[in-house]
Every structure is written in structure tokens, then in C-alpha cells.
N, C-alpha and C. Protein backbone atom coordinates (compact mmCIF):
# COMPACT_ATOMS: atom_id res chain seq x y z
N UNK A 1 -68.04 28.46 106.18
CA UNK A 1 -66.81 28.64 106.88
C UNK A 1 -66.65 27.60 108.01
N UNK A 2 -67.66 27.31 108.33
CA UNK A 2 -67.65 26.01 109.63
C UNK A 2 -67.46 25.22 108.84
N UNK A 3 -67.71 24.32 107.93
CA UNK A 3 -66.81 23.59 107.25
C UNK A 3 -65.50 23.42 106.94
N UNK A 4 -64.63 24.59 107.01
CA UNK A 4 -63.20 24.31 107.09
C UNK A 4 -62.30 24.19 107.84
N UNK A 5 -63.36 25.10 109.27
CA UNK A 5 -62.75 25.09 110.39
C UNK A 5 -62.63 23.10 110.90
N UNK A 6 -63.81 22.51 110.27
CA UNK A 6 -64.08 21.17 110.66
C UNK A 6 -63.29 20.57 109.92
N UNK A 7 -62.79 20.89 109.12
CA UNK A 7 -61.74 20.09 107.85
C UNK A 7 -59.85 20.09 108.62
N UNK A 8 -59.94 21.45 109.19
CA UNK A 8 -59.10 21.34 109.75
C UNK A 8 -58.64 20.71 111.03
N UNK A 9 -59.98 20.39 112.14
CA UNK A 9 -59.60 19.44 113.22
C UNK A 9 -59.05 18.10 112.94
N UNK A 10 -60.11 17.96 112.07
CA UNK A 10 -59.70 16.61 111.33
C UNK A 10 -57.99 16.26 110.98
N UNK A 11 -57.97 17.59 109.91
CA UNK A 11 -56.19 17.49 109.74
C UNK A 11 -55.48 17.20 110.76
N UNK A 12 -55.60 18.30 111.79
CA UNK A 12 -55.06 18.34 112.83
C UNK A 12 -54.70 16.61 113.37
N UNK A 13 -55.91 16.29 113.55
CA UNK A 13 -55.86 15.19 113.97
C UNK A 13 -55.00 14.12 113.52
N UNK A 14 -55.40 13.67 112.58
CA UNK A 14 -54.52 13.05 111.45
C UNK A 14 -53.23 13.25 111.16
N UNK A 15 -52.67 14.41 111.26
CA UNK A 15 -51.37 14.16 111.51
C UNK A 15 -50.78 14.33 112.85
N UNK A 16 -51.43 14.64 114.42
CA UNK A 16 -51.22 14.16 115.46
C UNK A 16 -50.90 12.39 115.49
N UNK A 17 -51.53 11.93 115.45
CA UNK A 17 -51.70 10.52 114.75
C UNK A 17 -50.99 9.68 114.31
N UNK A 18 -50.35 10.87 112.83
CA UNK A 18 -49.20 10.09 112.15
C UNK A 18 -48.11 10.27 112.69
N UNK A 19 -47.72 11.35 113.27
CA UNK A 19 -46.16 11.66 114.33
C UNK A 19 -46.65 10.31 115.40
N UNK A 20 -47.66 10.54 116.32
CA UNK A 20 -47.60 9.63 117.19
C UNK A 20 -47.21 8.14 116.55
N UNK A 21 -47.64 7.82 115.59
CA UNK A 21 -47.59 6.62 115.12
C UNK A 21 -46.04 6.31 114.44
N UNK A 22 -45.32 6.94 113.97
CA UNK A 22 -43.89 7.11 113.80
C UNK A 22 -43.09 7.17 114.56
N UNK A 23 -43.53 7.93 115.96
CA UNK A 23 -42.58 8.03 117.29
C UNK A 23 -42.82 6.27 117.65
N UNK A 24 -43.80 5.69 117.57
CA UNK A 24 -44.21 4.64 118.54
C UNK A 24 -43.70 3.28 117.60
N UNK A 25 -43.39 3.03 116.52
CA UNK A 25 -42.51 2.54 115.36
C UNK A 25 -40.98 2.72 115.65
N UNK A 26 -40.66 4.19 115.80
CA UNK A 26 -39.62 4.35 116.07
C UNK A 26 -39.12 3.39 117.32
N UNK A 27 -39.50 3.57 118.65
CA UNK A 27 -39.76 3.20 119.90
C UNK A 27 -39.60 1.83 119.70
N UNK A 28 -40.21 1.32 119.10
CA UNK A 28 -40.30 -0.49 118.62
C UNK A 28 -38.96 -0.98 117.92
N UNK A 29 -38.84 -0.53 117.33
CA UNK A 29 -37.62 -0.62 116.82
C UNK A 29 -36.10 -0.54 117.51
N UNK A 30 -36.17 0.48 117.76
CA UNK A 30 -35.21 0.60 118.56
C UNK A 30 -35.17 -0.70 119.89
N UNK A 31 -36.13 -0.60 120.72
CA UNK A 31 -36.47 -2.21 121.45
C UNK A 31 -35.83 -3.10 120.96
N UNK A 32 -36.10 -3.27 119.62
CA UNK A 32 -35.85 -4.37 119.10
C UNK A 32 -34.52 -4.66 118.87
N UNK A 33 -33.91 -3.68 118.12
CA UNK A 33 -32.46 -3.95 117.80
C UNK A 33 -31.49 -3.88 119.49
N UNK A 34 -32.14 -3.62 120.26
CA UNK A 34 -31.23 -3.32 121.94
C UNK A 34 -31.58 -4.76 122.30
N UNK A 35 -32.73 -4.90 122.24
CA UNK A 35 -33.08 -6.32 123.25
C UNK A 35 -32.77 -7.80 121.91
N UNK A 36 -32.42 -7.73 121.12
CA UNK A 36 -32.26 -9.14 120.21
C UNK A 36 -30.56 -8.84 120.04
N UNK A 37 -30.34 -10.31 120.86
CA UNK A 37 -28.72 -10.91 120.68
C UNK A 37 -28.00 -10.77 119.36
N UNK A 38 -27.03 -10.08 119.86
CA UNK A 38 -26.07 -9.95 118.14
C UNK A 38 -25.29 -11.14 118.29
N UNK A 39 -25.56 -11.73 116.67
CA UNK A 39 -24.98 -12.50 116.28
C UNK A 39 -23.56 -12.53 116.00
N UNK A 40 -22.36 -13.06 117.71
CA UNK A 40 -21.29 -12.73 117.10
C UNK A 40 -20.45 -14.49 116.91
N UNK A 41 -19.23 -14.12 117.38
CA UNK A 41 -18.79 -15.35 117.46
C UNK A 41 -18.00 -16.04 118.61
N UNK A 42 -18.70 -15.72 119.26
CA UNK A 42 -18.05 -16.24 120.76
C UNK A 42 -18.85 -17.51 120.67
N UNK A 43 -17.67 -18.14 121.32
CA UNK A 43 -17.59 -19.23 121.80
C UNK A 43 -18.34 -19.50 123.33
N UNK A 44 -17.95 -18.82 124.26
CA UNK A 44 -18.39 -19.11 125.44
C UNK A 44 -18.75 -17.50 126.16
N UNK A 45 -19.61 -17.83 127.02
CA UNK A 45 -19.60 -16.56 127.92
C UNK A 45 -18.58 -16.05 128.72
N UNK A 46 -18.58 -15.30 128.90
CA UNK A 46 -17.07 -14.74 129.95
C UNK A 46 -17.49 -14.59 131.23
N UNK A 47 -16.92 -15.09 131.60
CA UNK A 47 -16.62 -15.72 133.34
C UNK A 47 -16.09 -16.40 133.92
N UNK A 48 -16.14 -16.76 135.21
CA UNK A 48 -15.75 -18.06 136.05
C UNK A 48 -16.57 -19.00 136.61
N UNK A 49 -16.42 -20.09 136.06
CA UNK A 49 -17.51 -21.02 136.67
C UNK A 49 -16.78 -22.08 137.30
N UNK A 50 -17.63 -22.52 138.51
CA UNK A 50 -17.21 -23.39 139.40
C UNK A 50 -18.01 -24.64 139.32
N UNK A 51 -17.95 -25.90 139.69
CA UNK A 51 -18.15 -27.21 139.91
C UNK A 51 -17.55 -27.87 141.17
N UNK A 52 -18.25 -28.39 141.95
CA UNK A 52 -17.87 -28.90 142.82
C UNK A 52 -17.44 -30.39 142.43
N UNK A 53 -16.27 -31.07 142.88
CA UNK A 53 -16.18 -32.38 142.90
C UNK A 53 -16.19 -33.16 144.79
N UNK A 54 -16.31 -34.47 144.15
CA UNK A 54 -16.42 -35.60 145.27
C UNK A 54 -15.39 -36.26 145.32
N UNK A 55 -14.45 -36.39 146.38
CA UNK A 55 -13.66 -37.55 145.96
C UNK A 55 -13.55 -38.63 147.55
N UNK A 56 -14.34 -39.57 147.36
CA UNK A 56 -14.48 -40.34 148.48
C UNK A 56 -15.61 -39.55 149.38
N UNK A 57 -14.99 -39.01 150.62
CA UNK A 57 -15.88 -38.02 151.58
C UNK A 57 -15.19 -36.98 151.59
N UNK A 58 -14.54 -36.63 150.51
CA UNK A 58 -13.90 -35.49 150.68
C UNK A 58 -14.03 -34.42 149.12
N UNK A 59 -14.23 -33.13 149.45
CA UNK A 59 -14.40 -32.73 148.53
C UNK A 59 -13.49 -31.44 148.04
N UNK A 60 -14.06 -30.78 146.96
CA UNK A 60 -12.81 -29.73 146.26
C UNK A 60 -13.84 -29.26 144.74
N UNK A 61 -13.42 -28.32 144.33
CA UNK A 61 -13.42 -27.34 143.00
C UNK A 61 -12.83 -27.36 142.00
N UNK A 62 -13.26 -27.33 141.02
CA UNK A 62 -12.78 -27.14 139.73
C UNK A 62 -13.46 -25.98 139.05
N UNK A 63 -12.36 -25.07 138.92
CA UNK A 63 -12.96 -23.51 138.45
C UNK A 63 -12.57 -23.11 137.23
N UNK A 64 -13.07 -22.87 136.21
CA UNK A 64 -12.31 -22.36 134.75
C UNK A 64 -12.93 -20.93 134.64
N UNK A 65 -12.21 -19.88 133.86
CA UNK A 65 -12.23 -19.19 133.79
C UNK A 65 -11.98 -18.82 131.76
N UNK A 66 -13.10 -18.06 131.71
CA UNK A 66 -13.20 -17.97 130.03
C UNK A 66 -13.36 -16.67 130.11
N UNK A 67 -12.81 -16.41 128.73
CA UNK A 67 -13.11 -15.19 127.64
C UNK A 67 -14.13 -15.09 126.45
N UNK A 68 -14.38 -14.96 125.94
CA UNK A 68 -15.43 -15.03 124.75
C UNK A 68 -14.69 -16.24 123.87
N UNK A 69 -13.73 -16.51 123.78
CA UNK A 69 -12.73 -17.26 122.45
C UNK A 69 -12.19 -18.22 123.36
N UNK A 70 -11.48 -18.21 124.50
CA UNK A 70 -11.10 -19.15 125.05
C UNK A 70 -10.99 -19.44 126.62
N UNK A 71 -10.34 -20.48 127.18
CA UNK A 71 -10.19 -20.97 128.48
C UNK A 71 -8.87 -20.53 128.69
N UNK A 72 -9.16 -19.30 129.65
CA UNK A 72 -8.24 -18.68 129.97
C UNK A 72 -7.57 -19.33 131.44
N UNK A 73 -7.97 -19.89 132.16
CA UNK A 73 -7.63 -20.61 133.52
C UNK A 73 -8.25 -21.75 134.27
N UNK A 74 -7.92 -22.86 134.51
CA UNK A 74 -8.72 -23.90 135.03
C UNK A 74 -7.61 -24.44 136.60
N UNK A 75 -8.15 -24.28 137.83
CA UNK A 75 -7.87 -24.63 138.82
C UNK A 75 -8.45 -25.45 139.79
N UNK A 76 -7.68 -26.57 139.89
CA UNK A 76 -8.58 -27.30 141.69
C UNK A 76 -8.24 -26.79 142.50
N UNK A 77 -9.12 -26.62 143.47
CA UNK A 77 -9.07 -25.90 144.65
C UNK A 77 -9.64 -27.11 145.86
N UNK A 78 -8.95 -27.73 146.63
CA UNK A 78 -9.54 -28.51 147.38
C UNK A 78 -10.27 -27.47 148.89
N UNK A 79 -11.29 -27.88 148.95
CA UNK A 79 -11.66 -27.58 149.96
C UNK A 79 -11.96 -27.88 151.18
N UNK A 80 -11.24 -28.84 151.72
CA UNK A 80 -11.33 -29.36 152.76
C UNK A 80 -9.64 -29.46 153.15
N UNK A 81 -9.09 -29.55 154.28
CA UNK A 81 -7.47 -29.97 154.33
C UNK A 81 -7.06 -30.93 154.58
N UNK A 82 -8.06 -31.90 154.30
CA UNK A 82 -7.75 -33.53 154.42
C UNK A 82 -7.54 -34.08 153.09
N UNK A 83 -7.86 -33.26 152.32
CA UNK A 83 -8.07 -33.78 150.87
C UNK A 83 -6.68 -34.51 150.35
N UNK A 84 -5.33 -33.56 150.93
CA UNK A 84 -3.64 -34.16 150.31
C UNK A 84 -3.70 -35.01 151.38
N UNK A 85 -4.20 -35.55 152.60
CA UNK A 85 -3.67 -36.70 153.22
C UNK A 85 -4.63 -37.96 153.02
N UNK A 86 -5.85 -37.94 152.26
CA UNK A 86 -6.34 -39.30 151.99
C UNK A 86 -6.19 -39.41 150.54
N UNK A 87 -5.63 -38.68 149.89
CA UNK A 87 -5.82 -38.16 148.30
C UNK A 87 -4.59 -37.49 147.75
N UNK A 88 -3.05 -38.30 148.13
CA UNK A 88 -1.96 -37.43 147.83
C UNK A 88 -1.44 -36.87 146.58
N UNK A 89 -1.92 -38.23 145.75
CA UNK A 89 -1.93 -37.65 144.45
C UNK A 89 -2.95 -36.66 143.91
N UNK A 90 -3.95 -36.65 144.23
CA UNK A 90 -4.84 -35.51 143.86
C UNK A 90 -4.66 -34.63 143.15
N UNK A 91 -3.91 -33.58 143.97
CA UNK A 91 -3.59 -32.46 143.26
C UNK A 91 -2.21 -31.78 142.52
N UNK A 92 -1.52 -33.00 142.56
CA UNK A 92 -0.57 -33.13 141.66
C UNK A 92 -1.17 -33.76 139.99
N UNK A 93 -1.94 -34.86 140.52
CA UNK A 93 -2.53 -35.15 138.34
C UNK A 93 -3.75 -33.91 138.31
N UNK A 94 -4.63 -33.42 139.30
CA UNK A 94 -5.43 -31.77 139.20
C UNK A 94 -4.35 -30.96 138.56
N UNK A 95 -3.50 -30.73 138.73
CA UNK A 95 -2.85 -29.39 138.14
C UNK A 95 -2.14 -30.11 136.43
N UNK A 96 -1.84 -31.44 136.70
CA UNK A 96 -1.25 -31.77 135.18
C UNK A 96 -2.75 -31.73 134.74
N UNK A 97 -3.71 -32.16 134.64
CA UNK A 97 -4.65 -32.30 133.82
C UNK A 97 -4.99 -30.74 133.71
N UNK A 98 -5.28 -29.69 134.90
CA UNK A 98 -5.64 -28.49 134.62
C UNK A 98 -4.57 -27.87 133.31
N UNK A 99 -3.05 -28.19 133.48
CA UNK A 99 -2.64 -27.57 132.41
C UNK A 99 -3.06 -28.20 130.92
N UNK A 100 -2.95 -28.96 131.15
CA UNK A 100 -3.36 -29.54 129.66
C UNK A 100 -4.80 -29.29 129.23
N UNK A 101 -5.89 -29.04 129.57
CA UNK A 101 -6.78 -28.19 129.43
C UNK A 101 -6.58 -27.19 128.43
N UNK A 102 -5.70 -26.10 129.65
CA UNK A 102 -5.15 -24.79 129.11
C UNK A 102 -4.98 -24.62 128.09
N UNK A 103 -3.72 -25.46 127.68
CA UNK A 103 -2.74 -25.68 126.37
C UNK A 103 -3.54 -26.38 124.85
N UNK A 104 -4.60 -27.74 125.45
CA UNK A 104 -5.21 -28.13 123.84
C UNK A 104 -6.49 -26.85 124.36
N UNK A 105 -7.26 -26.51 125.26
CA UNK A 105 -8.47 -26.08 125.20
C UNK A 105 -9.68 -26.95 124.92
N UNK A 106 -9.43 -27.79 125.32
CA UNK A 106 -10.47 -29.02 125.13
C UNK A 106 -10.23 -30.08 126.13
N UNK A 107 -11.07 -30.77 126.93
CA UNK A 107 -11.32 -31.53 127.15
C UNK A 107 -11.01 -33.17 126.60
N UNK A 108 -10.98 -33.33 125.57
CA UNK A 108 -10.66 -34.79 125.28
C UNK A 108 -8.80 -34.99 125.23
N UNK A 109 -8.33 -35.30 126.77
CA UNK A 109 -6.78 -35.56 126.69
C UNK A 109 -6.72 -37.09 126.86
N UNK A 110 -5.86 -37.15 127.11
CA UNK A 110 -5.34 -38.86 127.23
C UNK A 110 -5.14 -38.68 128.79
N UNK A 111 -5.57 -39.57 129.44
CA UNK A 111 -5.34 -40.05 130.98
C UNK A 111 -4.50 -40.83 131.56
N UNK A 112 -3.41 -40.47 132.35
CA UNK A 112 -2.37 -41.47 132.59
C UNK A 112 -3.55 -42.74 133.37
N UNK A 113 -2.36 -44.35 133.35
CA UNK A 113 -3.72 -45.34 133.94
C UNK A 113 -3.96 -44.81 135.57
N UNK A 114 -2.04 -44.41 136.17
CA UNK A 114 -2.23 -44.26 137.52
C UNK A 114 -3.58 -43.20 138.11
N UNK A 115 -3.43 -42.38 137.29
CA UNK A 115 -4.44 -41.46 137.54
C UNK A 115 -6.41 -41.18 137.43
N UNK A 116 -6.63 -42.28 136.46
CA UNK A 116 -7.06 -42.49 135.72
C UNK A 116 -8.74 -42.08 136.51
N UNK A 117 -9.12 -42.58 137.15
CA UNK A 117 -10.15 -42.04 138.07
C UNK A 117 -10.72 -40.73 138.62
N UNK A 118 -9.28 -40.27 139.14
CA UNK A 118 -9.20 -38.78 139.55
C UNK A 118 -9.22 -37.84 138.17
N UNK A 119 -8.44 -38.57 136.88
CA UNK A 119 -9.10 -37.48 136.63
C UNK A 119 -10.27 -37.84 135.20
N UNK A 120 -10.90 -38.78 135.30
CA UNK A 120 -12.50 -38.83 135.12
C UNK A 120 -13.04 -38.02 135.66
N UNK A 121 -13.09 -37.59 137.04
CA UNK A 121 -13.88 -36.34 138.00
C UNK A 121 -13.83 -35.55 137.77
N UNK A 122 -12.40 -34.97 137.50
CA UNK A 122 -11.95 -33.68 136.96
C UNK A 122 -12.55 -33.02 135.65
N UNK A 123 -12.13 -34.29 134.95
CA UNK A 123 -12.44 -33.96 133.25
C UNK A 123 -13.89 -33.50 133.15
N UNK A 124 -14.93 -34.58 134.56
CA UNK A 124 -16.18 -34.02 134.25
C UNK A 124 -16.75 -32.94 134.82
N UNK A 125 -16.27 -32.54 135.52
CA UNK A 125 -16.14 -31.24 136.59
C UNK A 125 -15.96 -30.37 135.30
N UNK A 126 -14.72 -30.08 134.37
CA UNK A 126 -14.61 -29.12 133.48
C UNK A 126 -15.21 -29.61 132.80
N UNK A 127 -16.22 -31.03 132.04
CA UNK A 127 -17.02 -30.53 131.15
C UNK A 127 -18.85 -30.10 131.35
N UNK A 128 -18.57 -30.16 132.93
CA UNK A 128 -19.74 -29.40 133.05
C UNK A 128 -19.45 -27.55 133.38
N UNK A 129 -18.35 -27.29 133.37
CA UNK A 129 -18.23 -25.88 133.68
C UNK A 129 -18.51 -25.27 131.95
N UNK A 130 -17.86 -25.76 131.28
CA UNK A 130 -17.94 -25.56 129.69
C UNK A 130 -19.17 -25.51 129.31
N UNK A 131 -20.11 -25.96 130.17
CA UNK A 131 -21.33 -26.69 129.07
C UNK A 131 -22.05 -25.41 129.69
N UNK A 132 -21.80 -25.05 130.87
CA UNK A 132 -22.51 -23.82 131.25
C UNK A 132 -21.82 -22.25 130.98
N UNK A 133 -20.61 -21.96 130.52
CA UNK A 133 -19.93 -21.02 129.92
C UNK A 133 -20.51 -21.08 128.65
N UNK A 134 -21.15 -22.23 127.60
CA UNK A 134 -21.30 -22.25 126.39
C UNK A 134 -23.30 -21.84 126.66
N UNK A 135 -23.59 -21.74 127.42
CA UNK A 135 -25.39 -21.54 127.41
C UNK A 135 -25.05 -20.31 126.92
């Protein structure tokens, strides 16, 4: 009879064991599918990202704003208030180039010549905001 009683710890055991070992599978799993990135199709992260620009000794922002699919808003923001009196055009070709952004969603536009500098800065200002919306 002590033999079965010993047959049975054993059982016991063994399937303590196997639940534990199914809960702890389970547990893993689940981990797994919560913590590994679903594969969707976004384009960019959603947010607002900022870049600072230089222009001379004076400086200002370029901020875009995304959704998963697209560029929902791109603005200069000068930050200094000297910026329209050494820099009048500034933020008059800033806002034509910000719209055109908007409208193709890309970066590669055509540059008027007058402008042509200012908005090199710009353009690279938004293609470093992109490049960090797209990490």
C-alpha cells in the first residue's frame, strides 16, 4: 500500500508541473504577442516634431505635425523678433514652401531662385523632422 501512496506523490507532482508549465508558456506568449510591433502600414509616427533652423545669427523652427499616413501641418515659427527685420522675406517663402509641403507631402519641390537659400534651410529642417517621424 506504501507503494501507491508513493505513485501518487509522484502524480501529484507531475501534473503540478504540467499546469505550471502551461501557465508559464501561456505567460510567454502572451509577452510576446503585446511586446512585438504589429506590422501595420504607417508611414510615420504621430506627432510633432520640431527642428531648429539658423539663419545668419538669427534663429526660428520648423515644426511638422503627422498622422500615421500623412503630414498633417508644417509651420515656421521664428523665434527671435529680429528675424522679419534682417530676414524680410523669410517668412513669407517659410509659409509658401510650408504649404507646398502640405499639398505634394513631400519634400522634393521646385525653389523659386529669389528664395533659393532660405529655403534649402527649410527644406532641410523638414527633411530632418521626417526622418525622425519615420524612426
Amino acid at each position: 500500500m506504501s507503494k501507491t501512496k508513493f505513485m501518487v506523490i509522484r502524480l501529484k507532482e507531475l501534473i503540478k508541473t504540467a499546469v505550471f508549465a502551461v501557465i508559464g508558456a501561456a505567460v510567454i506568449i502572451a509577452l510576446i504577442i503585446t511586446l512585438v510591433p504589429k506590422n501595420s502600414d504607417a508611414k510615420y509616427k504621430s506627432g510633432t516634431y520640431t527642428t531648429n533652423v539658423t539663419l545668419g545669427s538669427e534663429t526660428a523652427k520648423v515644426s511638422m505635425t503627422f498622422s500615421e499616413q500623412e503630414i498633417t501641418d508644417v509651420s515656421f515659427i521664428p523665434t527671435s523678433s529680429t528675424l522679419t527685420a534682417f530676414y524680410p522675406l523669410a517668412q513669407t517663402t517659410a509659409d509658401e514652401i510650408c504649404a507646398q509641403i502640405l499639398s505634394s507631402q513631400t519634400t522634393s519641390i521646385e525653389l523659386a531662385s529669389d528664395s533659393a537659400v532660405t529655403g534649402e534651410i527649410i527644406l532641410d529642417a523638414a527633411n530632418e523632422c521626417i526622418d525622425r517621424a519615420k524612426r
